[in-house]
Protein backbone atom coordinates (compact mmCIF):
# COMPACT_ATOMS: atom_id res chain seq x y z
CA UNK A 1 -9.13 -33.11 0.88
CA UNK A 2 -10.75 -30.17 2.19
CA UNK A 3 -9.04 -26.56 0.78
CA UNK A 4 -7.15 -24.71 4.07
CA UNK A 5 -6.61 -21.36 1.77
CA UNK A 6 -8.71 -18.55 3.00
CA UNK A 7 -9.99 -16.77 0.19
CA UNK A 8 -9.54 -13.20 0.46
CA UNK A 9 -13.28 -12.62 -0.93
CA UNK A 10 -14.30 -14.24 2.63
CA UNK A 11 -12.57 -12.03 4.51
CA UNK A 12 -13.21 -8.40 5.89
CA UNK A 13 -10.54 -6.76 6.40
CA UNK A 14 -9.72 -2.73 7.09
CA UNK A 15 -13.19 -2.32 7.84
CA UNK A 16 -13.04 1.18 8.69
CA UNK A 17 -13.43 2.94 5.46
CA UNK A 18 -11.81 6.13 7.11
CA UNK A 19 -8.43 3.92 7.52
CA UNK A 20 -8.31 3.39 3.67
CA UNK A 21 -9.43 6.98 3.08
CA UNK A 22 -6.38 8.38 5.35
CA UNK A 23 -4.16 5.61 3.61
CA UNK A 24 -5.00 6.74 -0.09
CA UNK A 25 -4.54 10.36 0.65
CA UNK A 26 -1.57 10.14 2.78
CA UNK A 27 -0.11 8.37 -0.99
CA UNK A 28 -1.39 10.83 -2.92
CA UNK A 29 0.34 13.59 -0.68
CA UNK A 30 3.80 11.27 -0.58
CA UNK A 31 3.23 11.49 -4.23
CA UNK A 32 3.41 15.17 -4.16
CA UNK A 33 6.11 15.84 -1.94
CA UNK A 34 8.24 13.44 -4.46
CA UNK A 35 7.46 15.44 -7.29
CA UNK A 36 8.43 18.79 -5.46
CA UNK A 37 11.61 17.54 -4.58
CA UNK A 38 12.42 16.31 -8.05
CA UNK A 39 11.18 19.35 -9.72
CA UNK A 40 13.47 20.88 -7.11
CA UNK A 41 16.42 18.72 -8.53
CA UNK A 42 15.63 18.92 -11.91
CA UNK A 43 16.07 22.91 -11.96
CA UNK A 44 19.08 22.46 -9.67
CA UNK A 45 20.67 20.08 -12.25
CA UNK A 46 20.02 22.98 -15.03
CA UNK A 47 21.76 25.52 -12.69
CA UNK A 48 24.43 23.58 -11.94
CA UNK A 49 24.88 22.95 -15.92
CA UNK A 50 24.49 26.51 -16.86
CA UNK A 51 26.68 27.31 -14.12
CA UNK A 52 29.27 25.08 -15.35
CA UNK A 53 29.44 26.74 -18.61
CA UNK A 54 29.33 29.99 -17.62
CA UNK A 55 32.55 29.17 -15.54
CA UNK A 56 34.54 27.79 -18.82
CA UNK A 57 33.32 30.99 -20.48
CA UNK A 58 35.02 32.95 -18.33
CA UNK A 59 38.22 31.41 -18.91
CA UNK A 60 37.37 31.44 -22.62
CA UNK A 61 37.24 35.30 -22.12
CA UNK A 62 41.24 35.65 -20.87
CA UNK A 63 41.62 34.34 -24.52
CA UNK A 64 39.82 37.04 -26.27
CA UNK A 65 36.08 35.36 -26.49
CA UNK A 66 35.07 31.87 -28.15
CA UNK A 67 35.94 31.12 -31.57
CA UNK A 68 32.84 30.50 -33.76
CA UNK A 69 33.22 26.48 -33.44
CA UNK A 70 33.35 26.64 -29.45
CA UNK A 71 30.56 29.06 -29.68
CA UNK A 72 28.59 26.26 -31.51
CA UNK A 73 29.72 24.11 -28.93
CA UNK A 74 29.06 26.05 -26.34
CA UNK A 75 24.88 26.99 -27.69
CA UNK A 76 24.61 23.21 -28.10
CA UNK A 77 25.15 22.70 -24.17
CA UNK A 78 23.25 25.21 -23.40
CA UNK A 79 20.48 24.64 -25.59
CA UNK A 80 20.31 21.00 -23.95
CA UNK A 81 19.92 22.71 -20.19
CA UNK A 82 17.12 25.50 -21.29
CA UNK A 83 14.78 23.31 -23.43
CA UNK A 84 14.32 21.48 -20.33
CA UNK A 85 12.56 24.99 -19.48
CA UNK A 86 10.63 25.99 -22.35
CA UNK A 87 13.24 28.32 -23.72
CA UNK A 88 14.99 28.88 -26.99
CA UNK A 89 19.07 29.05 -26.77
CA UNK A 90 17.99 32.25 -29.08
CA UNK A 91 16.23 33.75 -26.29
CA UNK A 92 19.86 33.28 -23.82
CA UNK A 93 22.87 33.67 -26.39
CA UNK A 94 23.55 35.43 -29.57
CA UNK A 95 23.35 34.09 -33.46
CA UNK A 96 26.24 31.79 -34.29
CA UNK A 97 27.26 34.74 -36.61
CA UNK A 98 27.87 37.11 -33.65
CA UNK A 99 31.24 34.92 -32.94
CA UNK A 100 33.29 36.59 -36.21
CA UNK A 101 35.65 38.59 -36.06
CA UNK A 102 38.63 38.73 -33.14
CA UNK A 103 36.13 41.83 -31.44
CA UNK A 104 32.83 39.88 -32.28
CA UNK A 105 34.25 36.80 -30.27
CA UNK A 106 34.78 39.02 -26.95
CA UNK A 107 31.47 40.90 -27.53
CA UNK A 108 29.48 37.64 -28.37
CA UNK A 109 30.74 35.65 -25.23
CA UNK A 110 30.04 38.52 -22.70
CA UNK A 111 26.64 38.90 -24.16
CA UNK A 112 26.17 34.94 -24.03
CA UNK A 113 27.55 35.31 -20.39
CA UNK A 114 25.43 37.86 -19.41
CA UNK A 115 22.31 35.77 -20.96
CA UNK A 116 23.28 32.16 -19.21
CA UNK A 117 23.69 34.53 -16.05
CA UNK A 118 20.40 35.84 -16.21
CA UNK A 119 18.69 32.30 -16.67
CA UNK A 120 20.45 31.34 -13.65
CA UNK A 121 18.64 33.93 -11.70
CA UNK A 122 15.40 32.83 -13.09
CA UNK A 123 16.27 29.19 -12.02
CA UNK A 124 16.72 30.67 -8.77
CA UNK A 125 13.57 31.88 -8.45
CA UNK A 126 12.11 28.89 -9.55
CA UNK A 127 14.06 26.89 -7.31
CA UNK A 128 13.33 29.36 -4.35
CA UNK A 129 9.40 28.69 -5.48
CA UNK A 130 10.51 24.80 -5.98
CA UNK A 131 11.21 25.06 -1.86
CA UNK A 132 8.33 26.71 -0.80
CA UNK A 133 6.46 23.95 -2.51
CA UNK A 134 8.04 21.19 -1.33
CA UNK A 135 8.25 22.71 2.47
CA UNK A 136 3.97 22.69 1.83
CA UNK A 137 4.14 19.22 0.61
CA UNK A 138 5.85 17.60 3.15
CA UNK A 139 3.88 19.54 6.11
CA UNK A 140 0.71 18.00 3.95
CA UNK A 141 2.39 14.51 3.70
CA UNK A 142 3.41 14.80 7.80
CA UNK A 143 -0.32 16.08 8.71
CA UNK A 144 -1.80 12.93 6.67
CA UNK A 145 0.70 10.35 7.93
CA UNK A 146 0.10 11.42 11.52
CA UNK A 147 -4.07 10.82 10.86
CA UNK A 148 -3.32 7.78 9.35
CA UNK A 149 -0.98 6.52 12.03
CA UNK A 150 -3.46 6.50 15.31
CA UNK A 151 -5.70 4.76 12.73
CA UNK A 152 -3.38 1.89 12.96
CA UNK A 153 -2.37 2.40 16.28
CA UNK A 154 -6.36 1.92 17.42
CA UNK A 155 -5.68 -1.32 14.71
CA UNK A 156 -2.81 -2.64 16.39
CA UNK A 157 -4.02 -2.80 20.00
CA UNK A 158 -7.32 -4.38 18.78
CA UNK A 159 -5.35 -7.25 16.98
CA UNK A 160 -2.87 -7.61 20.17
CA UNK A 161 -6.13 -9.04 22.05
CA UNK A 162 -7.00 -11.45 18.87
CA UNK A 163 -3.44 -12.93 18.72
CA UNK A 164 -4.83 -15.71 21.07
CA UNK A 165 -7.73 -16.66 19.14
CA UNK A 166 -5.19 -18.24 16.16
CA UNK A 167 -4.48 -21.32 17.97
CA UNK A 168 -5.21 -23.76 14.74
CA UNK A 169 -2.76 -22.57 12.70
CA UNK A 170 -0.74 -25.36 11.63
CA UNK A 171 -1.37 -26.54 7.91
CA UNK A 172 -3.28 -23.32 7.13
CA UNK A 173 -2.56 -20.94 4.41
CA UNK A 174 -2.90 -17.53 3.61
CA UNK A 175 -2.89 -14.78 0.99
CA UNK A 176 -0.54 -11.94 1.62
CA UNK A 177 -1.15 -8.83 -0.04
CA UNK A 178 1.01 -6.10 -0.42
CA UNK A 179 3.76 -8.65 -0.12
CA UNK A 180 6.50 -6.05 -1.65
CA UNK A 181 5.96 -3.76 1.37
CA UNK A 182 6.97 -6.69 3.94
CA UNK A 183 9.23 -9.03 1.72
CA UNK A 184 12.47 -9.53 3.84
CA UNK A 185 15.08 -10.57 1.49
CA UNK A 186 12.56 -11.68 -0.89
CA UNK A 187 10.73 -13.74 1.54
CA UNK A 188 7.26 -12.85 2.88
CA UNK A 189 6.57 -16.11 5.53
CA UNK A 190 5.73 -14.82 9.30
CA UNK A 191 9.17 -15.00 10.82
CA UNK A 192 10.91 -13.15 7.89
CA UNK A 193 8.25 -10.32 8.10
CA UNK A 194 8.26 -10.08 11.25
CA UNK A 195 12.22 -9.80 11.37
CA UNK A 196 12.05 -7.30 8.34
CA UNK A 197 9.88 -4.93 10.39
CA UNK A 198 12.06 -5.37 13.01
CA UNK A 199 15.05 -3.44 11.11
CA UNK A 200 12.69 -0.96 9.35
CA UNK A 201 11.07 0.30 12.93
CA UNK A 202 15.45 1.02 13.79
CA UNK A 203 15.56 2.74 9.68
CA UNK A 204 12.21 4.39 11.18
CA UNK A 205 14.11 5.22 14.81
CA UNK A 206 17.19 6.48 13.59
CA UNK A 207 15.73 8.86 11.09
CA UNK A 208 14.18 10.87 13.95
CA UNK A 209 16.81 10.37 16.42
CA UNK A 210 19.68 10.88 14.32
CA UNK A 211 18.61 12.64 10.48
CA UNK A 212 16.36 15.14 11.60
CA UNK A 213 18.64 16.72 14.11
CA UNK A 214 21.43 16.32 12.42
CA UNK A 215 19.54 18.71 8.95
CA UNK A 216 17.69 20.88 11.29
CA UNK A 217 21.02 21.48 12.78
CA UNK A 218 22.51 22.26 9.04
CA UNK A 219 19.70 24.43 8.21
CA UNK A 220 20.35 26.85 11.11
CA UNK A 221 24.09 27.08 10.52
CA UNK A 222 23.44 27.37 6.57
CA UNK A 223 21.22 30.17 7.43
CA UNK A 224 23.41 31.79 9.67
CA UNK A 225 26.45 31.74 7.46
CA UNK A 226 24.35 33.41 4.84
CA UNK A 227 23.32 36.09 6.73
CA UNK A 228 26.79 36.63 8.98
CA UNK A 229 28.29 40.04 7.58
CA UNK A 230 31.77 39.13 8.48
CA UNK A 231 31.03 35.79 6.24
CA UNK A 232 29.59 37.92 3.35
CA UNK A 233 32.04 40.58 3.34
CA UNK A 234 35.20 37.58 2.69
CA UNK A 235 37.91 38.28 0.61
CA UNK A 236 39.77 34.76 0.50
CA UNK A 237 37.45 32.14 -0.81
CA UNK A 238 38.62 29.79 1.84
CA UNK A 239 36.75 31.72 4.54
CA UNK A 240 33.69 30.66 2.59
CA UNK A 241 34.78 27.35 1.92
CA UNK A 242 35.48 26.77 5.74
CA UNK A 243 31.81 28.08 6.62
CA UNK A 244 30.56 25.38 4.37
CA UNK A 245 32.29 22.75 5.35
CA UNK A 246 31.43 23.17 8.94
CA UNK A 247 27.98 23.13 7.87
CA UNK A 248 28.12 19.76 5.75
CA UNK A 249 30.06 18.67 9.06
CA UNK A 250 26.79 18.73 11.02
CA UNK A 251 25.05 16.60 8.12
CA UNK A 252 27.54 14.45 6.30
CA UNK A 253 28.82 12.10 9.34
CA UNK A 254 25.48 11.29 10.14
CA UNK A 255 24.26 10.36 7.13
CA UNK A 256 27.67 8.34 6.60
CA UNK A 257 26.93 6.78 9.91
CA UNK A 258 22.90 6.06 8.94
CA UNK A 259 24.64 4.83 5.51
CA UNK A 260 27.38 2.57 7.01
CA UNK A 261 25.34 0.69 9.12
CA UNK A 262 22.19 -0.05 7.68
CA UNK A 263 20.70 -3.33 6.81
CA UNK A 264 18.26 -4.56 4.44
CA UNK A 265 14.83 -4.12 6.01
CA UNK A 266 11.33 -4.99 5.03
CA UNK A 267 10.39 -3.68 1.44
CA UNK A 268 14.31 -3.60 0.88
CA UNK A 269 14.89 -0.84 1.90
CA UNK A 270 18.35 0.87 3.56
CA UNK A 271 19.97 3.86 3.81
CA UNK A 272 22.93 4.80 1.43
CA UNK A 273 24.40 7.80 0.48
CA UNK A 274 25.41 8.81 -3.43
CA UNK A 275 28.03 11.21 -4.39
CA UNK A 276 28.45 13.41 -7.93
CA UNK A 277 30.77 15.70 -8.86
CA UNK A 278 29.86 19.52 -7.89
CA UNK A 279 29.61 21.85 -10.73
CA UNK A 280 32.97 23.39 -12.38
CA UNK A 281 35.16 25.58 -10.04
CA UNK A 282 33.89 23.39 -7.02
CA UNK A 283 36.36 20.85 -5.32
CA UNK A 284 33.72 19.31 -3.20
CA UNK A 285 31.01 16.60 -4.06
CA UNK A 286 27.60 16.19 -3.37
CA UNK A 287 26.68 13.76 -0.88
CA UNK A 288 22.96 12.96 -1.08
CA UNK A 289 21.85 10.53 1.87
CA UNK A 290 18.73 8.57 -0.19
CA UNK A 291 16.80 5.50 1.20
CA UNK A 292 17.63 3.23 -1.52
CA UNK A 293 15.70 0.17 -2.20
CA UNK A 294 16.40 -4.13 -3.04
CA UNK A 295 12.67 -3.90 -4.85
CA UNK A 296 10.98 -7.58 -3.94
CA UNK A 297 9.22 -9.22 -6.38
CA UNK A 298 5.98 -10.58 -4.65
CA UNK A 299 3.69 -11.88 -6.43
CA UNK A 300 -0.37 -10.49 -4.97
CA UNK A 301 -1.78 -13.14 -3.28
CA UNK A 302 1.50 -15.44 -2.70
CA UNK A 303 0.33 -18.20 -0.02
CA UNK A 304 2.43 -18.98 3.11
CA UNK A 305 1.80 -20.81 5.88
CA UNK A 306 -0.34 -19.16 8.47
CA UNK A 307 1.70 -17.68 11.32
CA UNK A 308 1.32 -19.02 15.02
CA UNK A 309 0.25 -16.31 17.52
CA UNK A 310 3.78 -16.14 18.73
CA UNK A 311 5.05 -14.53 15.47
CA UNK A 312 1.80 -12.69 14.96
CA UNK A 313 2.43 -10.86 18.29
CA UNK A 314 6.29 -10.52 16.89
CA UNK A 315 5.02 -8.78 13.84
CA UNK A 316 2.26 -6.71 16.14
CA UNK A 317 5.45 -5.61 18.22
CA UNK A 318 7.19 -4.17 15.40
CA UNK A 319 4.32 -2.40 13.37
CA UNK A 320 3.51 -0.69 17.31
CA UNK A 321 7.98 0.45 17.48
CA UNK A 322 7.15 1.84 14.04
CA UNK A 323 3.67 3.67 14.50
CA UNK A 324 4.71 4.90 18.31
CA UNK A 325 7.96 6.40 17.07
CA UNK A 326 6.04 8.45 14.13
CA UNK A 327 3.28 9.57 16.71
CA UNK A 328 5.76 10.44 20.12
CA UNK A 329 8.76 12.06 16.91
CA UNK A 330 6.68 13.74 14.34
CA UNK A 331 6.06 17.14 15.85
CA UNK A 332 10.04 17.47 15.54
CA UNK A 333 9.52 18.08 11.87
CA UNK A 334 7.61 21.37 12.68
CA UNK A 335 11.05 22.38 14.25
CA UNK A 336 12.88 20.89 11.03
CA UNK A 337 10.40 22.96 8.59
CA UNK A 338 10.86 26.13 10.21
CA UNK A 339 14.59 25.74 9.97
CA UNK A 340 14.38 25.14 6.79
CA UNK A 341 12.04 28.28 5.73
CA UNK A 342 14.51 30.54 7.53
CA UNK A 343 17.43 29.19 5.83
CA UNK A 344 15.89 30.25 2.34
CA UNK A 345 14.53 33.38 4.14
CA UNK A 346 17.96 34.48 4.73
CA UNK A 347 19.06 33.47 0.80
CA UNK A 348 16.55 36.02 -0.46
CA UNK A 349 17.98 39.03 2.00
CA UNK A 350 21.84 37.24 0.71
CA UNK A 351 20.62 37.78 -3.01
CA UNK A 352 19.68 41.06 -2.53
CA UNK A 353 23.39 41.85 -1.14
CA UNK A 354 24.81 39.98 -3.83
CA UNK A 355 23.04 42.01 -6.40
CA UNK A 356 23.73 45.22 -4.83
CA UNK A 357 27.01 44.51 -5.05
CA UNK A 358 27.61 44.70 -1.41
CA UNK A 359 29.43 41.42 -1.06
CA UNK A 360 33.28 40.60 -0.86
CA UNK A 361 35.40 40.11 -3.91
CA UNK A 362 35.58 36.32 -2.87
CA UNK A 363 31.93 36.05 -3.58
CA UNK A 364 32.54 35.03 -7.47
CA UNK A 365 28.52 34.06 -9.49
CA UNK A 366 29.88 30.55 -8.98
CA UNK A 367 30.73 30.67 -4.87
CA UNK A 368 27.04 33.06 -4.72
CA UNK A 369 25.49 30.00 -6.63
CA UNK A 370 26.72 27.30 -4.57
CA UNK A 371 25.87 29.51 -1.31
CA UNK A 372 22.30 29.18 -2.35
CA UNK A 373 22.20 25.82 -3.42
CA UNK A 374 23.81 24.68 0.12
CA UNK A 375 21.18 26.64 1.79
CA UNK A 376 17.95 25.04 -0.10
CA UNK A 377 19.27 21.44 -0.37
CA UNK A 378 16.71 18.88 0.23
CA UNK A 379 17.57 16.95 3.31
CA UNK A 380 14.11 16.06 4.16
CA UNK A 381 13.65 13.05 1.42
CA UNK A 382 14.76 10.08 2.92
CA UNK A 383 12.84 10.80 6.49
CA UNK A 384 9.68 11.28 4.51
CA UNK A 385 10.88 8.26 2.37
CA UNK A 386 11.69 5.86 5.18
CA UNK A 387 8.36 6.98 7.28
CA UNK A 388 6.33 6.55 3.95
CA UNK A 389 7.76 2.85 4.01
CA UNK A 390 7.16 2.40 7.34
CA UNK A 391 3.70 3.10 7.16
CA UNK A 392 2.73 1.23 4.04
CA UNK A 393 4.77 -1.75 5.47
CA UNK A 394 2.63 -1.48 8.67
CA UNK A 395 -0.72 -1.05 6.90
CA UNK A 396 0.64 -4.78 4.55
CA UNK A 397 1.41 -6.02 8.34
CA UNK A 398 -1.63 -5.71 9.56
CA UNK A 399 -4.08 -7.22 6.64
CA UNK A 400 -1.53 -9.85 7.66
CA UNK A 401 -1.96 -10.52 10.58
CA UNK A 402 -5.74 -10.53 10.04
CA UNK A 403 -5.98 -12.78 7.53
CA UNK A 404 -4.09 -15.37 9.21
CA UNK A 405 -6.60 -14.88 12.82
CA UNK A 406 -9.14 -14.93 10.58
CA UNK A 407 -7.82 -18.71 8.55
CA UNK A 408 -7.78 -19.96 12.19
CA UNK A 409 -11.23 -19.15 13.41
CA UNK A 410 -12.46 -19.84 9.51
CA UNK A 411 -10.98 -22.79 10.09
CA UNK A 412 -12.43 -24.19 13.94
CA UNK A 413 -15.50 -22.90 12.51
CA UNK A 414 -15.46 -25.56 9.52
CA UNK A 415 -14.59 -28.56 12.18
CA UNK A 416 -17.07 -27.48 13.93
CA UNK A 417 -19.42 -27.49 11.32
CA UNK A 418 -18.25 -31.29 10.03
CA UNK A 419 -18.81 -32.30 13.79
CA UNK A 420 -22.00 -31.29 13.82
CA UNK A 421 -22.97 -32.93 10.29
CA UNK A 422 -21.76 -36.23 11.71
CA UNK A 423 -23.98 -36.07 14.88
CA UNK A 424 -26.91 -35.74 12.71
């Protein structure tokens, strides 16, 4: 019985050698803008540690200073926080032996305090440079996805006239590749791609209709609460707390709503939001919207049966929702960018208040920190995240859908072939 598989070796596909080029480096710049935004958390996380400390310090303090054992305790913690920097709990808090003594205790702990707050405004500096990087990053990652994007859009319309040609498709087979990028609930035949694309081009949709508003929206007011003098010159706590909050109110229904809603799509992926408690003194959590992920297990080269035109043109349909809506949307994330620069614009002019003392009594280290960390908090992740899986799935969609035109022509051409052997 004559072998139906198309072997990959026979085929050509991605011919353009510019497509693959765009491809690679639009992974290697998704690559960086994920490692700017967790170098971004990672110092973040140390803040918010150091922070924490610093807080039970100063209640330590209304109790004459830390006894030698809590100081041990306490150089322990924060010896955990700044080796993840390179530093030496030497180099931020006194000798153990510093803690004697009813007068050493008090003395000790204000120098320790005065140390841990001093790394935090390093941190912020690094997470201030941590921004700027990852604000370059994902302009870089936007710039490359947009190149690679008409790429495939010129791909697309040229397979939408080629659909017709894969007539004999029926007891073919082909070899997907890249099957994790298009598995739909761990399935990669034509329907089930073509009905995971279907969900990830809405994922894709609603992530410029609905995300990128809603954080260049949060930006701006984040900004503007920063740099509002009747804001900075509070006395009650809540005033600053109320800012805030209206601020997360722009962000945090959407990205419930986005959250709520969303379905498994091709690659697994979905939205879905995570929340962790805030550092010490703070009564409100973190909500982080992330694109979270069901991770297939494909194996490279799984056979399926060769899709009919019909569901090729399904799965055409989809990978042209998900490549139109990056071309006709992108150019909103210039707006989103600049948003976001100007928010941590106005957090340098805010430090510079804060320092100078010129700040109401209701701005406490902790409330200055969490100010800052509002202002500079990556909202941008999932959209690059969910765009990034839209294009790879698109790219997996389209060796697809070549392969299987190309099993049906490979395959008229062989009949043809065996015809003509049995004239002769």
């Amino acid at each position: 019985m004559e072998d139906d598989t198309v072997n990959e070796t026979d085929l050509v596909v991605s011919p353009d050698d510019t497509v693959e080029q765009e491809i690679a480096e639009t992974a290697e710049a998704f690559a960086e803008s994920e490692q700017s935004s967790d170098d971004q958390g990672e110092l973040e996380e140390i803040s918010d540690g150091l922070e924490s400390i610093y807080v039970s310090m100063e209640a330590a303090m209304q109790d004459g200073g830390l006894s030698p054992q809590s100081a041990l305790f306490m150089q322990h913690a924060v010896g955990a926080y700044t080796s993840r920097l390179g530093l030496k709990v030497s180099s931020v808090t006194p000798s153990l032996e510093s803690f004697g003594g009813q007068s050493g205790q008090a003395a000790a702990t204000t120098i320790s305090m005065e140390g841990i707050k001093e790394t935090i405004k390093k941190i912020w500096q690094a997470i201030k440079n941590a921004v700027a990087k990852a604000i370059a990053a994902v302009k870089n990652f936007f710039a490359k996805i947009f190149g690679g994007a008409k790429k495939l859009k010129s791909r697309i319309e040229a397979l939408k006239g080629k659909t017709s040609e894969a007539v004999d498709y029926q007891g073919k087979k082909v070899k997907v590749s890249g099957g994790d990028a298009i598995a739909y609930k761990g399935k990669v035949d034509g329907a089930s791609v073509a009905q995971g694309l279907g969900v990830l081009g809405e994922l894709v949709q609603e992530s410029w209709g609905e995300l990128a508003p809603a954080a260049e929206k949060y930006y701006a007011h984040m900004g503007a609460v920063l740099a509002d003098p009747k804001t900075q010159a509070a006395l009650e706590e809540a005033a600053i707390t109320k800012e805030v909050e209206s601020a997360e109110g722009m962000f945090s229904p959407v990205a419930a709503k986005l959250s709520g809603r969303s379905k498994e799509a091709a690659g697994g992926w979905y939205f879905s939001t995570s929340a962790e408690a805030g550092p010490a003194g703070e009564d409100a959590t973190k909500n982080t919207l992330t694109l979270a992920r069901k991770k297939p297990s494909i194996n490279e080269g799984t056979e399926i049966d060769c899709p009919g035109p019909n569901t090729l043109r399904d799965i055409l349909g989809h990978c042209s929702t998900i490549v139109e809506t990056l071309l006709a949307k992108g150019s909103y994330m210039d707006k989103l960018n600049a948003a976001r620069e100007k928010a941590v614009q106005t957090t340098e002019k805010f430090v510079n208040a804060a320092e100078q003392g010129k700040l109401g009594k209701a701005w406490s280290n902790a409330t200055v920190n969490r100010g800052l960390r509002k202002a500079t908090k990556d909202l941008t992740r999932p959209l690059l995240q969910v765009n990034n899986a839209g294009f790879s799935a698109v790219r997996s969609a389209l060796a697809l859908v070549e392969r299987s035109i190309a099993a049906a022509g490979k395959s008229e051409k062989k009949d043809d072939k065996k015809k003509d052997g049995d004239k002769k």
